[in-house]
C-alpha atoms as a PDB file:
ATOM      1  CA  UNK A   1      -5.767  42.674  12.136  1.00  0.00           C
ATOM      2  CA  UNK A   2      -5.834  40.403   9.294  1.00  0.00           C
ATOM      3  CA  UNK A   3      -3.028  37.822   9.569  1.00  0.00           C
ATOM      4  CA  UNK A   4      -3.206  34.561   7.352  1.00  0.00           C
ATOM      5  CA  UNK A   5      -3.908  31.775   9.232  1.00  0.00           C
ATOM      6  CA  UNK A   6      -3.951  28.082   7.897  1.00  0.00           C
ATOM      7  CA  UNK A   7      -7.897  28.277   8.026  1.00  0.00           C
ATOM      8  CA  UNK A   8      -8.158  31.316   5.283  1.00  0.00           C
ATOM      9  CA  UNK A   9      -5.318  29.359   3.398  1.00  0.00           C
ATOM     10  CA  UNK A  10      -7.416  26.421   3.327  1.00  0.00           C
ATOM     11  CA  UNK A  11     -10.980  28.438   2.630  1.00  0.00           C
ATOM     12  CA  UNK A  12      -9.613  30.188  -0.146  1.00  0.00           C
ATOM     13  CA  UNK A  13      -8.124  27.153  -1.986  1.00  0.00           C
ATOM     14  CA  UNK A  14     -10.776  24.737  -0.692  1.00  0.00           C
ATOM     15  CA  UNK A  15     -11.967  23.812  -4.463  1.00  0.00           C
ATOM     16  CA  UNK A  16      -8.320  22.991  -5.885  1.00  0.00           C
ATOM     17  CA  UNK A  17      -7.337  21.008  -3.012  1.00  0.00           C
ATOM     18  CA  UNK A  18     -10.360  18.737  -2.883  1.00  0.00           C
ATOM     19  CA  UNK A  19      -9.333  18.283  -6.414  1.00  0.00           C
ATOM     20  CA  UNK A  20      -6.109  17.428  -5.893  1.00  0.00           C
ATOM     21  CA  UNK A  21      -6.918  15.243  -3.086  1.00  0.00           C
ATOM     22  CA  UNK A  22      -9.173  13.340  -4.903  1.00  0.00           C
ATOM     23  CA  UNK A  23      -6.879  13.128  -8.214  1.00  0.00           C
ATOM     24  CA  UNK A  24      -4.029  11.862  -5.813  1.00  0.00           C
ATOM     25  CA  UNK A  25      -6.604   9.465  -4.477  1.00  0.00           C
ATOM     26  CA  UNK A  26      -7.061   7.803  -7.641  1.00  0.00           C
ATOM     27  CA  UNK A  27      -3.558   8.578  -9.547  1.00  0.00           C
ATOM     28  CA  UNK A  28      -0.910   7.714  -8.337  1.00  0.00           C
ATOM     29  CA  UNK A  29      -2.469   6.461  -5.016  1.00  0.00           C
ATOM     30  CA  UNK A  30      -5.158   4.255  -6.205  1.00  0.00           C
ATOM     31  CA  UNK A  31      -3.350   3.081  -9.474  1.00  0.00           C
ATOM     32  CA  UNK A  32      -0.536   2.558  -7.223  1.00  0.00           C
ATOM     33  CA  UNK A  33      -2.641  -0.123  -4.640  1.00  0.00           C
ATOM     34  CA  UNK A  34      -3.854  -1.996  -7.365  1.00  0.00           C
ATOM     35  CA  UNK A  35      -0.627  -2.892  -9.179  1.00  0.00           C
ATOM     36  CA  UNK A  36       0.781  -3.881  -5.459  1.00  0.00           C
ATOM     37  CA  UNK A  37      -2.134  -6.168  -4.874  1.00  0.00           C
ATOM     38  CA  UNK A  38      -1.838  -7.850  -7.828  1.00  0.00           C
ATOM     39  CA  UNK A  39       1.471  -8.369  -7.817  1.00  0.00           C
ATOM     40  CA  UNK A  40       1.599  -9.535  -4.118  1.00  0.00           C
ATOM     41  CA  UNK A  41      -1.270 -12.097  -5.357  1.00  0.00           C
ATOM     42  CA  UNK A  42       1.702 -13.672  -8.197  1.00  0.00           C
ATOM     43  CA  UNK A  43       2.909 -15.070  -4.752  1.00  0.00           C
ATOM     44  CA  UNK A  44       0.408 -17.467  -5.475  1.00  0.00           C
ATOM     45  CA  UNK A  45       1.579 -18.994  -8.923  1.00  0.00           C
ATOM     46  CA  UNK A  46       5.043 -19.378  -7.051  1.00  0.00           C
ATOM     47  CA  UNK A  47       7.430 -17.738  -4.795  1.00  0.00           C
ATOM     48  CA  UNK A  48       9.824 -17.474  -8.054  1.00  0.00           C
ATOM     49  CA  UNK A  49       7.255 -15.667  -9.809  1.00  0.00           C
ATOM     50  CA  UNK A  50       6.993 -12.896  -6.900  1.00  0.00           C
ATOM     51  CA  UNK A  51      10.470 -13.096  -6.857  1.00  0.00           C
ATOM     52  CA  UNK A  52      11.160 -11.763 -10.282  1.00  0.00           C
ATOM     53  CA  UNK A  53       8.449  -9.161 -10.191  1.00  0.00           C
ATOM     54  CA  UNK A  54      10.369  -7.768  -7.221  1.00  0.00           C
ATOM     55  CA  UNK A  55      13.407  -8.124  -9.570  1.00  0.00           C
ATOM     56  CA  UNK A  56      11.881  -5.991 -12.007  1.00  0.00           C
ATOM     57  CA  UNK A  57      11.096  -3.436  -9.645  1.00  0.00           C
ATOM     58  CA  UNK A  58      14.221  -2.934  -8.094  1.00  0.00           C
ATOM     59  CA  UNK A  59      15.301  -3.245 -11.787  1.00  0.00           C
ATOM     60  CA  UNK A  60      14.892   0.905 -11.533  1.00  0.00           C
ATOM     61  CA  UNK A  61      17.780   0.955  -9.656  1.00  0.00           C
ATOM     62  CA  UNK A  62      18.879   4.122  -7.902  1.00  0.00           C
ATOM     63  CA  UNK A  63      16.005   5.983  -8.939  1.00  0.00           C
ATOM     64  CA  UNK A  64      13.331   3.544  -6.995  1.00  0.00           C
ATOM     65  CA  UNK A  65      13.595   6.003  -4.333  1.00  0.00           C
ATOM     66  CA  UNK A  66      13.307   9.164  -6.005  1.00  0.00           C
ATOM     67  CA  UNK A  67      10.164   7.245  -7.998  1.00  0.00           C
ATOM     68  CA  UNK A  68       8.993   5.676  -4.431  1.00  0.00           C
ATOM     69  CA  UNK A  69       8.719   9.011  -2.760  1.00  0.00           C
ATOM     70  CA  UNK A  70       7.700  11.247  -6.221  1.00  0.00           C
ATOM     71  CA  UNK A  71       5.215   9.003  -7.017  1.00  0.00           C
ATOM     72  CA  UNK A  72       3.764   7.489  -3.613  1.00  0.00           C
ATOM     73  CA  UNK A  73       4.919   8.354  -0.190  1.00  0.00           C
ATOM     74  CA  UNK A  74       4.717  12.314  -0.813  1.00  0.00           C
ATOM     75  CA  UNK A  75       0.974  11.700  -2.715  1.00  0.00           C
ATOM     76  CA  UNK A  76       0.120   9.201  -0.185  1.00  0.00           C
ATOM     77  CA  UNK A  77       1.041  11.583   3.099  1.00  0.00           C
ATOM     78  CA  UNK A  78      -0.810  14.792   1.237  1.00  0.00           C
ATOM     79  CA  UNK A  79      -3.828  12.684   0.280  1.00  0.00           C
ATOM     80  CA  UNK A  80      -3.635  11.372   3.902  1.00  0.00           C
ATOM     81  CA  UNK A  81      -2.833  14.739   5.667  1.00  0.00           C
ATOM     82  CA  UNK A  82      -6.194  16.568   3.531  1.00  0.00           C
ATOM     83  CA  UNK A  83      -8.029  13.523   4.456  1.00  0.00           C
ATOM     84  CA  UNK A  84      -8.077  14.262   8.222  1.00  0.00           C
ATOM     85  CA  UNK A  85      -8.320  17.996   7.820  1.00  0.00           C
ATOM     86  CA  UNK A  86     -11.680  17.234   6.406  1.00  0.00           C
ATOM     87  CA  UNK A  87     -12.669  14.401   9.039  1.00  0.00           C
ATOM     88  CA  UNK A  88     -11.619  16.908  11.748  1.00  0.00           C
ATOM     89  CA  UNK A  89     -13.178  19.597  10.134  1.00  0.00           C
ATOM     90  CA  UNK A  90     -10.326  22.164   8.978  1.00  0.00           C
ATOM     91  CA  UNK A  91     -11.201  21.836   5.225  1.00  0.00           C
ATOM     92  CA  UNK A  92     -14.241  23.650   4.389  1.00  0.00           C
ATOM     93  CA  UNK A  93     -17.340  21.560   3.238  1.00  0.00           C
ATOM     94  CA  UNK A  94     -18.715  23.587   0.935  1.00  0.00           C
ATOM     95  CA  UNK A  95     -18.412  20.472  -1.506  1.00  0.00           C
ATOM     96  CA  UNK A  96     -20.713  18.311   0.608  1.00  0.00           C
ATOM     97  CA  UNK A  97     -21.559  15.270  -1.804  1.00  0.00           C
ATOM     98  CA  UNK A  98     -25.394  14.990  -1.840  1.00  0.00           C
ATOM     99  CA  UNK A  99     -25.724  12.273  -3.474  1.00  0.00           C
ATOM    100  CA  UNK A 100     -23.755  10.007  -0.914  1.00  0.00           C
ATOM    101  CA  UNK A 101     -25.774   8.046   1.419  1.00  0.00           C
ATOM    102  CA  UNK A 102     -24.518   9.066   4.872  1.00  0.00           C
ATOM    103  CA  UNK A 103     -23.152   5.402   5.827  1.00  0.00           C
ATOM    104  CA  UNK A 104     -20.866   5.423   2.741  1.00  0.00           C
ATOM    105  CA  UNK A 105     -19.767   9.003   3.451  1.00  0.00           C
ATOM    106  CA  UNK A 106     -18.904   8.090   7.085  1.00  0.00           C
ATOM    107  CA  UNK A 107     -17.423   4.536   6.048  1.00  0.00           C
ATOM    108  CA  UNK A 108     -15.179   6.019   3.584  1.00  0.00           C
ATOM    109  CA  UNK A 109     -13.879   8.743   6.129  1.00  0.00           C
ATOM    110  CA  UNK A 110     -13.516   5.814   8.907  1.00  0.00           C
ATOM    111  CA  UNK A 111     -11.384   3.767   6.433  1.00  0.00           C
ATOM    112  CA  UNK A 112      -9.371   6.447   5.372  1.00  0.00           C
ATOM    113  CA  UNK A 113      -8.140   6.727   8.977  1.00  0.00           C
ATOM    114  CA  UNK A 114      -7.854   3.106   9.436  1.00  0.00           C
ATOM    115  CA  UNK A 115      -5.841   2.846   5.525  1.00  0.00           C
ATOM    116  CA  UNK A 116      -3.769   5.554   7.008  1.00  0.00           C
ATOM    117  CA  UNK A 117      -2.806   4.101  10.089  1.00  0.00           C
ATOM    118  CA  UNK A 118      -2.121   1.074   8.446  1.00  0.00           C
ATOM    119  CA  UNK A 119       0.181   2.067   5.586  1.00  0.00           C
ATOM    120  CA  UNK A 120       2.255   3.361   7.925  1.00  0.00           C
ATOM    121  CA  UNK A 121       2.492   0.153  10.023  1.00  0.00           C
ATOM    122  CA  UNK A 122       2.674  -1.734   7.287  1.00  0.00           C
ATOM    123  CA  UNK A 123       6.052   0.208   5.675  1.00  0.00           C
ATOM    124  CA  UNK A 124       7.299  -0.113   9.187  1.00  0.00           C
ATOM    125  CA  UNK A 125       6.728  -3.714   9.280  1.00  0.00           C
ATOM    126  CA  UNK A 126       8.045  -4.706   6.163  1.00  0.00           C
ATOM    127  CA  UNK A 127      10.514  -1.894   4.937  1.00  0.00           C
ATOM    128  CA  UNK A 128      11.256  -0.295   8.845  1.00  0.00           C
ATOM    129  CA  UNK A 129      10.483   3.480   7.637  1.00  0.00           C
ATOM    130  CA  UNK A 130      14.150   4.825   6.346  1.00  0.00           C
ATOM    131  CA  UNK A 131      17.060   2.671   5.179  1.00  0.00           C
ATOM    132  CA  UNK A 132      20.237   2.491   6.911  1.00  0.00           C
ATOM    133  CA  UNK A 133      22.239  -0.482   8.546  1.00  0.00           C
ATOM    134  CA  UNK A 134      22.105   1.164  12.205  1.00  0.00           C
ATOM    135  CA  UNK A 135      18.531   1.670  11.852  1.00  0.00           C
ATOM    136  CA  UNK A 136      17.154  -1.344  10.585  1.00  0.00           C
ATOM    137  CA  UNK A 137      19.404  -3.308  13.320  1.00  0.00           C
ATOM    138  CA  UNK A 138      17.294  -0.728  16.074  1.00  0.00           C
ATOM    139  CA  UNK A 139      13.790  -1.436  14.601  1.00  0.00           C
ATOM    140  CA  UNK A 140      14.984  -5.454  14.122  1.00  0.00           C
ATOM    141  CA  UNK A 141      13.717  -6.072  17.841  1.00  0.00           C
ATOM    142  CA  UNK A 142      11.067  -3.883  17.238  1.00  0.00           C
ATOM    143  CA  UNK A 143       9.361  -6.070  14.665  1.00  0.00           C
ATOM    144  CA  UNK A 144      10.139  -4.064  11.837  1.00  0.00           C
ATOM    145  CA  UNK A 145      12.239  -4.001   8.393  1.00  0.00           C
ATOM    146  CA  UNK A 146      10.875  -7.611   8.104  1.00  0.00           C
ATOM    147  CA  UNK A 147      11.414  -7.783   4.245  1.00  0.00           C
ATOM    148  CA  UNK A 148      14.136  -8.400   2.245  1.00  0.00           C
ATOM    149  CA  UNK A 149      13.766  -7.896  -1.621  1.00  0.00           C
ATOM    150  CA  UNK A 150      16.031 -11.038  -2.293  1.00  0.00           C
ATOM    151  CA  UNK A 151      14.706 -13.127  -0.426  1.00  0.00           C
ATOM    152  CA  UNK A 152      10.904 -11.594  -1.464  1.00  0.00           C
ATOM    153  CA  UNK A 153       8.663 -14.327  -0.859  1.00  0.00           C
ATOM    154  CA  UNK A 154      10.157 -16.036   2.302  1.00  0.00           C
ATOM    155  CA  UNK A 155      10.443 -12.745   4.071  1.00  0.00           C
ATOM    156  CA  UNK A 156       7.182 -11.617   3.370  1.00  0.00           C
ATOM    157  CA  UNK A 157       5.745 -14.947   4.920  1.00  0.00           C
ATOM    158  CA  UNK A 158       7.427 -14.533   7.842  1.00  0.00           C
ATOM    159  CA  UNK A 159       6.641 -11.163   8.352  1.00  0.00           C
ATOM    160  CA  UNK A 160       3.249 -12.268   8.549  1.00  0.00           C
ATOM    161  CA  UNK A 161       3.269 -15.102  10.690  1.00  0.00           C
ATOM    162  CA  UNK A 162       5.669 -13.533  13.554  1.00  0.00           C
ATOM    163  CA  UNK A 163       2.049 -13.327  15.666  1.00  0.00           C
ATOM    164  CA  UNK A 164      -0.565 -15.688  14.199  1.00  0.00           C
ATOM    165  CA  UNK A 165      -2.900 -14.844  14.012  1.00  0.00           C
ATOM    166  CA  UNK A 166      -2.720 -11.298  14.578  1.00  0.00           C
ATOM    167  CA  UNK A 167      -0.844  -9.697  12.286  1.00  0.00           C
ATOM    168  CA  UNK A 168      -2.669 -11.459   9.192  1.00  0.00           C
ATOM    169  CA  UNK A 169      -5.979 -10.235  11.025  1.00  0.00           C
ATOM    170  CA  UNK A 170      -4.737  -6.723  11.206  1.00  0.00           C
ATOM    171  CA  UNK A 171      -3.865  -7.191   7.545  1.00  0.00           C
ATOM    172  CA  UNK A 172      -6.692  -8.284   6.732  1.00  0.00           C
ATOM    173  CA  UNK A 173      -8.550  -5.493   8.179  1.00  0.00           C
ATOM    174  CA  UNK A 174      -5.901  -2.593   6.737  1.00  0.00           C
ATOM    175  CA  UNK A 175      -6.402  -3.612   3.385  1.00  0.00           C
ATOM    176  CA  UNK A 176     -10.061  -4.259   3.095  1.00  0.00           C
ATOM    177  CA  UNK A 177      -9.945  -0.622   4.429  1.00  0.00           C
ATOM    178  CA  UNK A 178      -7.704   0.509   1.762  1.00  0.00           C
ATOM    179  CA  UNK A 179     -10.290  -1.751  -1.105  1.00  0.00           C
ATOM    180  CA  UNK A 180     -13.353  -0.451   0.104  1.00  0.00           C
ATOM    181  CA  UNK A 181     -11.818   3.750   0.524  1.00  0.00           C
ATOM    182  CA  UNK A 182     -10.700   3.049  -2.653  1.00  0.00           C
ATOM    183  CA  UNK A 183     -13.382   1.324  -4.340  1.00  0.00           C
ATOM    184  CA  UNK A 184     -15.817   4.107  -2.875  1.00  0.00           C
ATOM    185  CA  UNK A 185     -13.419   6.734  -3.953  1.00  0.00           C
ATOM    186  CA  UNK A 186     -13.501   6.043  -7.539  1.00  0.00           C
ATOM    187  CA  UNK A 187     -17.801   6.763  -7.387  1.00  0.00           C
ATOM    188  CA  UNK A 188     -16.920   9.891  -5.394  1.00  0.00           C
ATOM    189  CA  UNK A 189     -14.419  10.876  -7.975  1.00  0.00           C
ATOM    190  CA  UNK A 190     -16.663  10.821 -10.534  1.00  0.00           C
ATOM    191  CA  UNK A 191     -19.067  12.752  -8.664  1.00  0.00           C
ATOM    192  CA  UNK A 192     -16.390  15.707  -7.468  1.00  0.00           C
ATOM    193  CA  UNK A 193     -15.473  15.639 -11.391  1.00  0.00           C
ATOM    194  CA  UNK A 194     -18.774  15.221 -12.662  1.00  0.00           C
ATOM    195  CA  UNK A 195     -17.943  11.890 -14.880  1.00  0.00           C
ATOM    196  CA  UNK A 196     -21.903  11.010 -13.675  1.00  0.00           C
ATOM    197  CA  UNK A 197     -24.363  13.063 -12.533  1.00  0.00           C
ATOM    198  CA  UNK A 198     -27.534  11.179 -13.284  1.00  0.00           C
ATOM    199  CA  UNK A 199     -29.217   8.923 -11.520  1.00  0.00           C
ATOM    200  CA  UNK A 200     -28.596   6.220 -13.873  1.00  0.00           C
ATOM    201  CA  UNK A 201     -24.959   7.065 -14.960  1.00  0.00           C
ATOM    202  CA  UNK A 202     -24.909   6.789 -11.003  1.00  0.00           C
ATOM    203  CA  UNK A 203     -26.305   3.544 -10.467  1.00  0.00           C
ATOM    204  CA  UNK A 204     -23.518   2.126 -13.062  1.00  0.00           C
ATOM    205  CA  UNK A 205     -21.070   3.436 -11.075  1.00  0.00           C
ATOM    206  CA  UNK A 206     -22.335   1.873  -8.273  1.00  0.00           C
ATOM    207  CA  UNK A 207     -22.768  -1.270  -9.703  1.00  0.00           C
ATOM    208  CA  UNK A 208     -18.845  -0.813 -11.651  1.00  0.00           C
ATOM    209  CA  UNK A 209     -17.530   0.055  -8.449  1.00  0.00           C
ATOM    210  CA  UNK A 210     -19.117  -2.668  -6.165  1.00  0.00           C
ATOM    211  CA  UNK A 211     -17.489  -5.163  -8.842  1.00  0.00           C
ATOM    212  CA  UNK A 212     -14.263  -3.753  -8.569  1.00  0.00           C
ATOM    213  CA  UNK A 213     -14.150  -3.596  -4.713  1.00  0.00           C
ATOM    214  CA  UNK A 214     -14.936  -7.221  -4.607  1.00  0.00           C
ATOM    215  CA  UNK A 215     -12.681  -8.334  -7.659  1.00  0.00           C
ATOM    216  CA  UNK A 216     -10.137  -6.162  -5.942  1.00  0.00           C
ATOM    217  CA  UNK A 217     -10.953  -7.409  -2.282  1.00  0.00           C
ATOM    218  CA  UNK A 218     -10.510 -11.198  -3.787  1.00  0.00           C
ATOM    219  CA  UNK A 219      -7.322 -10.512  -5.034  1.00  0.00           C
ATOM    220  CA  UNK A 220      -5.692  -8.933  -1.982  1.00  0.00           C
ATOM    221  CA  UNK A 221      -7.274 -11.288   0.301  1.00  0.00           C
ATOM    222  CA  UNK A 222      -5.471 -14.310  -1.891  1.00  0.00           C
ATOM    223  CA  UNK A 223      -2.454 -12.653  -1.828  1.00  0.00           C
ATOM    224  CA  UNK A 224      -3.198 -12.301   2.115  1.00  0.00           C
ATOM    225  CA  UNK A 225      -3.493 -15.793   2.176  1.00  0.00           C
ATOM    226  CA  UNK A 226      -0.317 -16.836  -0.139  1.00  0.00           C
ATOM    227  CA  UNK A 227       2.035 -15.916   2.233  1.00  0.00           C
ATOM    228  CA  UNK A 228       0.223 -16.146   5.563  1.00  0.00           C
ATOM    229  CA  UNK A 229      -0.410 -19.456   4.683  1.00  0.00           C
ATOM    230  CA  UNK A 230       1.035 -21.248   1.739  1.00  0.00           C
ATOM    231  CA  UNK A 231       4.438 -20.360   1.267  1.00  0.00           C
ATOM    232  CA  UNK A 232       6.835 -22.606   2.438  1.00  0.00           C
ATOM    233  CA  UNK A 233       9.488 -19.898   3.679  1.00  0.00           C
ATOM    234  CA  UNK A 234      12.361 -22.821   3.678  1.00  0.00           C
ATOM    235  CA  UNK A 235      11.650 -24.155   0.128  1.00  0.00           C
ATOM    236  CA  UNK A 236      10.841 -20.464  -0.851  1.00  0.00           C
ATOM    237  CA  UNK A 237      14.770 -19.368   0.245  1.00  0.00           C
ATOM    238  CA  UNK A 238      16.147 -22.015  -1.445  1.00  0.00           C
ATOM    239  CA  UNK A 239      14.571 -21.022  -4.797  1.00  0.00           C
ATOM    240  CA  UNK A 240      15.436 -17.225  -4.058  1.00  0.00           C
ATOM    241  CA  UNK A 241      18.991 -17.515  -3.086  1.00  0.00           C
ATOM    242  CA  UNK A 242      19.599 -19.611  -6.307  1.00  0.00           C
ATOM    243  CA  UNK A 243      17.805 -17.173  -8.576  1.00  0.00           C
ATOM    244  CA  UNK A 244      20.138 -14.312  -6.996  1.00  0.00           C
ATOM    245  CA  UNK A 245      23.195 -16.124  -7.497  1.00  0.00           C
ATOM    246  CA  UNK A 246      22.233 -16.848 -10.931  1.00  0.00           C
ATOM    247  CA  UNK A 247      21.799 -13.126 -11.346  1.00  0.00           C
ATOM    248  CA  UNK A 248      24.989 -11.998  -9.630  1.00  0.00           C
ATOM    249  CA  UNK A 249      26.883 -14.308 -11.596  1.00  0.00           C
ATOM    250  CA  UNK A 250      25.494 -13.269 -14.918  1.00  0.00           C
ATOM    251  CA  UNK A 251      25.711  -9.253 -14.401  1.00  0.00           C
ATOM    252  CA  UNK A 252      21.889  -8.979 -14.404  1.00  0.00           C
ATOM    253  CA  UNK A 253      21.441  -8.092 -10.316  1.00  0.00           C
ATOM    254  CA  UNK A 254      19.630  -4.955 -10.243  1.00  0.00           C
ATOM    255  CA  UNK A 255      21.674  -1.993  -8.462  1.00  0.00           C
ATOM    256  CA  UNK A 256      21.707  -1.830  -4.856  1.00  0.00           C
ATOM    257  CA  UNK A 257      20.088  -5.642  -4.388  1.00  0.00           C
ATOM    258  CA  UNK A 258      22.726  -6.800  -2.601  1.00  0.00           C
ATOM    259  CA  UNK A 259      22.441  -9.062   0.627  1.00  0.00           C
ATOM    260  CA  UNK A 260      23.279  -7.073   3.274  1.00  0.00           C
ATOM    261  CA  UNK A 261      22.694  -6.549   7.517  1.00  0.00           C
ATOM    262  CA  UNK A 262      22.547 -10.925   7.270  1.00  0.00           C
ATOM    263  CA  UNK A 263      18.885 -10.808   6.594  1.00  0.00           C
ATOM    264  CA  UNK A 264      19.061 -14.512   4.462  1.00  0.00           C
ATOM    265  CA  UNK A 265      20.660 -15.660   7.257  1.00  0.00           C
ATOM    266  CA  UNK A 266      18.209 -14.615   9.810  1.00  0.00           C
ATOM    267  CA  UNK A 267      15.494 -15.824   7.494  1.00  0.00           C
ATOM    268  CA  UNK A 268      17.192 -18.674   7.365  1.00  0.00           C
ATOM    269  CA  UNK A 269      17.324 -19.628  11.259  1.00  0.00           C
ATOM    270  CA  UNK A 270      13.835 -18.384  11.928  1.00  0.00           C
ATOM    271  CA  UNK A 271      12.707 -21.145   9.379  1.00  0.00           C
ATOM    272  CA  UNK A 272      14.373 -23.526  11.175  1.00  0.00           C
ATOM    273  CA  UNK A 273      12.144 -26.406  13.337  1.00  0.00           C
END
């Protein structure tokens, strides 16, 4: 009797989908982290500047989705999903990397499953999972859909001080997670596609990659900061409610941004003393 099973699926396509898990780790996933980091961390110029970065986003219209889930949920969840098939042992190791020191290897598997784990809390937290009015009124109580793309800035400091100092601790931990998998990642990568294979085209990478993960760390943990911290949700409101109407009233609202489910208003009487 020889039935397929998903164990001779994954042994006999073991070398493509380590490639393809770590290509997906590094494009779109990895490319993807950075440019969200760094434009969380504009928070910090002002909450008008985050503002219109989110503008530009959304500026995609009705294709964000189709571009959110082509391009990062659907890499994200198969990068994810072969990441614990290997930490759990249902991927073949026949690719062992033997020039990893054992703590990295087993650091970069525990911070996959922490990066994992938190993703996924954090889309609940800010975005609540799926759209729809009903729904996002359920997960409301539930501390969830906390965000609101027109009101960018104010939301997204509130949504991290609903439990100080908790949630900005858990951040803080999810994303330093996501860095350092990612920072390690990119010296794997090169490995698994044999960009170095010397010793010393090694130790650069280690060195380029160590530099990165710190730049990288510094920047996410300022952006952290920005709106656990130094946002002033009220002030920041103000400025985003007269930079929509600005936009409404001149045509240039992008598709689908408008205030809906009373969000600003919440916002509003959750900022006040």
């Amino acid at each position: 009797m020889s039935e397929a099973s998903p164990s001779s699926f994954l042994t006999r396509n073991e070398f493509l989908i380590r490639r393809l898990h770590s290509l997906s780790g590094m494009i779109p996933v990895g490319a993807y982290m950075v440019v969200h980091l760094l434009t969380n961390a504009t928070v910090l110029d002002s909450p008008a500047t985050f503002q219109k970065n989110v503008y530009s986003i959304h500026g995609l219209g009705v294709i964000l989705p189709l571009v959110e889930w082509v391009f990062i949920f659907l890499p994200i969840l198969f990068h994810a999903i072969v990441g614990v098939l290997i930490v759990r042992g249902s991927l073949p190791n026949n690719s062992t990397y033997k020039y990893t020191s054992n703590l990295r290897y087993t650091l970069q598997r525990a911070t996959g499953m922490i990066a994992f784990a938190f993703i996924m809390w954090h889309v609940f937290h800010m975005h609540g999972w799926f759209h729809g009015e009903a729904w996002q009124k359920t997960i409301a109580g539930l501390g969830g859909g906390m965000f609101s793309p027109e009101n960018a800035a104010s939301t997204g400091a509130e949504a991290m001080r609903v439990s100080m100092p908790l949630v900005p601790i858990l951040y803080a931990i999810g994303v330093l997670s996501c860095v350092f998998h990612l920072a390690n990642g990119i010296w794997t990568f090169g490995i698994t596609w044999g960009i170095w294979v010397t010793p010393q085209a090694q130790r650069w990478a280690t060195v380029a990659c160590l530099i990165f993960g710190i730049g990288l760390g510094i920047v996410s943990m300022s952006a952290l900061a920005g709106f656990a911290f130094v946002v002033d949700p009220k002030a920041a409101k103000v400025a985003e409610d007269n930079m929509y109407e600005k936009k409404k009233d001149s045509g240039e609202l992008p598709s689908g941004m408008q205030k809906h489910s009373k969000k600003s208003e919440q916002a509003a009487v959750s900022t006040e003393p």
